[in-house]
C-alpha atoms as a PDB file:
ATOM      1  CA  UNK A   1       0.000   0.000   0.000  1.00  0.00           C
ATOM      2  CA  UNK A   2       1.129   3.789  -0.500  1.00  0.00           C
ATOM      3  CA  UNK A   3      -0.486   6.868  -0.128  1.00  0.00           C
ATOM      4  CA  UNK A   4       0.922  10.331  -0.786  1.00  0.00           C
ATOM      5  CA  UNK A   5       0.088  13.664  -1.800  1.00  0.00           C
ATOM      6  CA  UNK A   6       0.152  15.071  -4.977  1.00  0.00           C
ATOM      7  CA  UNK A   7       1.731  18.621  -3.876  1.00  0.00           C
ATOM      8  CA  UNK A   8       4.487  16.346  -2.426  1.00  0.00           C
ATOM      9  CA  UNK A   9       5.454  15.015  -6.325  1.00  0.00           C
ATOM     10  CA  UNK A  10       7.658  16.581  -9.025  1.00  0.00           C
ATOM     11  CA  UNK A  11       6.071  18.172 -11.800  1.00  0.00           C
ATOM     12  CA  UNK A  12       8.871  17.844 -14.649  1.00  0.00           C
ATOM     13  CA  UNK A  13       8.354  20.158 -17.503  1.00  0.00           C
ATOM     14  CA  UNK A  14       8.360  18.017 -20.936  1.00  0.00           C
ATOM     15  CA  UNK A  15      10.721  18.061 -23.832  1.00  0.00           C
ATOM     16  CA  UNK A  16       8.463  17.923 -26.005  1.00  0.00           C
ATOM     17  CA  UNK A  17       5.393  20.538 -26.923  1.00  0.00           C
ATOM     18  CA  UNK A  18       5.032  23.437 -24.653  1.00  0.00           C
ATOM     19  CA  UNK A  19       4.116  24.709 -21.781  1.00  0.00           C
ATOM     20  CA  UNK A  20       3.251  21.080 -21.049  1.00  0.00           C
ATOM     21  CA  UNK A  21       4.395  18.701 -17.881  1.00  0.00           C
ATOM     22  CA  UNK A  22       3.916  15.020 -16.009  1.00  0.00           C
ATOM     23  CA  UNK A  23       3.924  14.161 -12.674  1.00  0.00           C
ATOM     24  CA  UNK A  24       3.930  10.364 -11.628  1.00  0.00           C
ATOM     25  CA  UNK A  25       1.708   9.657  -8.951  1.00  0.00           C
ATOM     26  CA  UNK A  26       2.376   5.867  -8.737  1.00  0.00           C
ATOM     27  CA  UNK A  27       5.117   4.155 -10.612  1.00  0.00           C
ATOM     28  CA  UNK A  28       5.546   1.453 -12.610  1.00  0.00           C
ATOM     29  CA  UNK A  29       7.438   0.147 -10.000  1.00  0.00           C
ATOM     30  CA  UNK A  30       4.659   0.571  -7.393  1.00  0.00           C
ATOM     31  CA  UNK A  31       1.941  -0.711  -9.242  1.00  0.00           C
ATOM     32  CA  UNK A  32       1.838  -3.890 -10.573  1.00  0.00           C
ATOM     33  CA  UNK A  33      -0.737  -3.610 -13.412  1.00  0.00           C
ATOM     34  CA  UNK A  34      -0.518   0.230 -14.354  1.00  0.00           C
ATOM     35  CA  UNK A  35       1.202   3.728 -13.670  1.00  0.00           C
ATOM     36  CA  UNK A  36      -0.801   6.703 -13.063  1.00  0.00           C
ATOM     37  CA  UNK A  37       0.448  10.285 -14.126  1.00  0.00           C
ATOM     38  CA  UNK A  38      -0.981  14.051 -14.123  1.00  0.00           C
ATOM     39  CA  UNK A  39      -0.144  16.058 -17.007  1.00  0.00           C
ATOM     40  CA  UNK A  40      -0.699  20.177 -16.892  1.00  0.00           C
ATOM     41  CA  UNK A  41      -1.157  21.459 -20.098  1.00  0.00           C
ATOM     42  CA  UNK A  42      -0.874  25.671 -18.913  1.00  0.00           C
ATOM     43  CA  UNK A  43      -2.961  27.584 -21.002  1.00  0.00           C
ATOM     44  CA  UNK A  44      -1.481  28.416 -25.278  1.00  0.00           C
ATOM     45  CA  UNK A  45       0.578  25.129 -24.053  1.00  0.00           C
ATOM     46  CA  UNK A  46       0.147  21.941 -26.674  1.00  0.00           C
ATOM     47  CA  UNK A  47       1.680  18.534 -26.911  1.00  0.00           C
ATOM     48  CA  UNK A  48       2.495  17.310 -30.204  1.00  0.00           C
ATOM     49  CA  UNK A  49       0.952  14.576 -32.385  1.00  0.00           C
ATOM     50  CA  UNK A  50       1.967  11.383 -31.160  1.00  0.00           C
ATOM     51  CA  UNK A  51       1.635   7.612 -30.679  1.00  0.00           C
ATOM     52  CA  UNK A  52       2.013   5.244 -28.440  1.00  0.00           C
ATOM     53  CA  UNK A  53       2.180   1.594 -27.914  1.00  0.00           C
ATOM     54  CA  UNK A  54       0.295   1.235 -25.132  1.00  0.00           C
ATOM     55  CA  UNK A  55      -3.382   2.294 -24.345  1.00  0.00           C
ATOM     56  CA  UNK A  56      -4.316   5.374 -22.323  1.00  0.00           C
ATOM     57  CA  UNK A  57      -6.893   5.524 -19.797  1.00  0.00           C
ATOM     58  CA  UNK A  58      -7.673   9.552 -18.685  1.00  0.00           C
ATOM     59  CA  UNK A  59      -9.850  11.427 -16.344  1.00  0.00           C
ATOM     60  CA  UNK A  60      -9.864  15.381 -17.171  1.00  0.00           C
ATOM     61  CA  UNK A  61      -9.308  17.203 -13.700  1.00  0.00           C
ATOM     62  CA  UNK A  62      -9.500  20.718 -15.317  1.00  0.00           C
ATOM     63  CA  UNK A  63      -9.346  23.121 -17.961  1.00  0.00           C
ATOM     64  CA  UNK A  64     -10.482  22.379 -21.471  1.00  0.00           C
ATOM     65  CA  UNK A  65      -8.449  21.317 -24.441  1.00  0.00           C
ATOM     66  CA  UNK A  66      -9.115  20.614 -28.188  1.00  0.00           C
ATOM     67  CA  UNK A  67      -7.857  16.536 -28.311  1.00  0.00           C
ATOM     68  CA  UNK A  68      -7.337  14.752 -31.503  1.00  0.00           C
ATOM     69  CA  UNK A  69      -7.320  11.118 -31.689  1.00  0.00           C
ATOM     70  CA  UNK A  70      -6.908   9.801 -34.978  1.00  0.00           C
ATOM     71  CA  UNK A  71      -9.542  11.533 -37.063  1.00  0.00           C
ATOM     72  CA  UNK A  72     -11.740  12.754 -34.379  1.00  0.00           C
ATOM     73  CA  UNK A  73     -11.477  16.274 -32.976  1.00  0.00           C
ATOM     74  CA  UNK A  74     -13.059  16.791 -30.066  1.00  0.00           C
ATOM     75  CA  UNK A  75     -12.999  19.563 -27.181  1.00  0.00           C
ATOM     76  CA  UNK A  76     -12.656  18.108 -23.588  1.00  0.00           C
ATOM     77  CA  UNK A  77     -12.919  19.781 -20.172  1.00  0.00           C
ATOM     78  CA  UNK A  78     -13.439  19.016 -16.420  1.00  0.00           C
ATOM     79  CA  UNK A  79     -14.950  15.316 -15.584  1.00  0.00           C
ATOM     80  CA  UNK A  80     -14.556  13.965 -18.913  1.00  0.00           C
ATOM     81  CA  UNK A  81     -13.114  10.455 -19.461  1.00  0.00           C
ATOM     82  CA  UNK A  82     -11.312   9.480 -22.569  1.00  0.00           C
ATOM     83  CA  UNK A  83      -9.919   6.534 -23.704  1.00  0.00           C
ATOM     84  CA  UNK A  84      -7.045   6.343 -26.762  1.00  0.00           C
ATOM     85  CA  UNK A  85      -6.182   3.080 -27.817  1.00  0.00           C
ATOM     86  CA  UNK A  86      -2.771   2.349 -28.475  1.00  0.00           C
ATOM     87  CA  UNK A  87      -0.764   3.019 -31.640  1.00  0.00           C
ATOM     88  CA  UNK A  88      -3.137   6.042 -32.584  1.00  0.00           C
ATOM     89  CA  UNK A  89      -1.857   9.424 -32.945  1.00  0.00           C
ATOM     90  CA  UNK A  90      -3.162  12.032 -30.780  1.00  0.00           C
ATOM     91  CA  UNK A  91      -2.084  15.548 -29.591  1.00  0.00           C
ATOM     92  CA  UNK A  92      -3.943  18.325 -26.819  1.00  0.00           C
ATOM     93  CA  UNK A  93      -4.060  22.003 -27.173  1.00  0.00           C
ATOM     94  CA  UNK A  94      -5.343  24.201 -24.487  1.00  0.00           C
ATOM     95  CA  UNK A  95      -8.121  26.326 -25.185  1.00  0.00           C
ATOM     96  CA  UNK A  96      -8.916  29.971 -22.808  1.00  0.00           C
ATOM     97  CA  UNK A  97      -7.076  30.493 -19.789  1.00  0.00           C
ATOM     98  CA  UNK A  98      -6.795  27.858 -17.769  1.00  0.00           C
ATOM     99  CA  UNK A  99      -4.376  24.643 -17.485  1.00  0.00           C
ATOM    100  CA  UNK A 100      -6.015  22.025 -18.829  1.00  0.00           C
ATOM    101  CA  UNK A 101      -5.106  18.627 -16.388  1.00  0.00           C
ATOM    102  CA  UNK A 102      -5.843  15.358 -16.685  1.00  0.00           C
ATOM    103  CA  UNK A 103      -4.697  11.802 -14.912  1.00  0.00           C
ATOM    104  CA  UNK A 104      -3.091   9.236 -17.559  1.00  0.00           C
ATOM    105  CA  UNK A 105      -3.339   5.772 -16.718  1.00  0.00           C
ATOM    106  CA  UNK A 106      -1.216   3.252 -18.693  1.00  0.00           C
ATOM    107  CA  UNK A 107      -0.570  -0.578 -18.051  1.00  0.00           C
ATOM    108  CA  UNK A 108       3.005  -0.982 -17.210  1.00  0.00           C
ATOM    109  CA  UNK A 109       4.675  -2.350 -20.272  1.00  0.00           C
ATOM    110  CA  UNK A 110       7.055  -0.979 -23.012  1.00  0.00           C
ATOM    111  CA  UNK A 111       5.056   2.419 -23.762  1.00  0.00           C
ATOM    112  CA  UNK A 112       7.704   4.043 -26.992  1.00  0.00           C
ATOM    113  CA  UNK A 113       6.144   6.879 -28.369  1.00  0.00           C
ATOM    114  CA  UNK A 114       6.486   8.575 -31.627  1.00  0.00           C
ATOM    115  CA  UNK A 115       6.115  11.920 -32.474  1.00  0.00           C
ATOM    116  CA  UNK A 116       4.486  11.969 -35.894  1.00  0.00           C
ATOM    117  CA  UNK A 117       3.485  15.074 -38.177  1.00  0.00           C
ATOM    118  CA  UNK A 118       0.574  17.221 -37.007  1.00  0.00           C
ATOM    119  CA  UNK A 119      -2.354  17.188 -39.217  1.00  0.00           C
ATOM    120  CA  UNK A 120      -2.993  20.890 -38.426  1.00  0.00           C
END
């Protein structure tokens, strides 16, 4: 069992996109079936079309972003839940003037990602 708090976790910046980080809130290591992160998108922030090989399992937390995932665009905020399947490409853009947050859950295996061109 753990339990910690959230303002007690590093929130690394990313290297890729911007204004755009990740905090783990339980490892890979800790978990045995999946890792859970927070990502804070701060508002004109973006991350970049992408893939990855393993699913992703989110819970919006705040803010409101335009979210493409594959050829869907849709605009997600607060208390929505969206799933991506793995090996599509997706990318988030903030919208107004708020972070836009959400947890990431991912099953811990090999997760490479690949940034791929942006259809916008």
């Amino acid at each position: 069992m753990s339990v910690k708090n959230m303002d007690d976790l590093p929130l690394e910046p990313l290297s890729v996109g911007a204004k755009t980080s990740k905090q783990v809130l339980i490892s890979d290591q800790e978990g045995p079936n999946f890792a859970m992160r927070r990502f804070v998108i701060e508002a004109g922030g973006f991350m970049p079309m992408h893939t990855n090989t393993v699913e992703h399992e989110q819970f919006c937390i705040g803010g409101k972003a335009k979210v493409i995932i594959g050829d869907e665009k849709v605009i997600v905020q607060k208390n929505n839940v969206v799933f991506i399947p793995a090996n599509v490409p997706h990318c988030y853009k903030t919208i107004g003037d708020e972070a836009f947050e959400f947890l990431c859950l991912i099953p811990n295996q090999e997760d490479i990602i690949e940034i791929v061109d942006d259809p916008e």
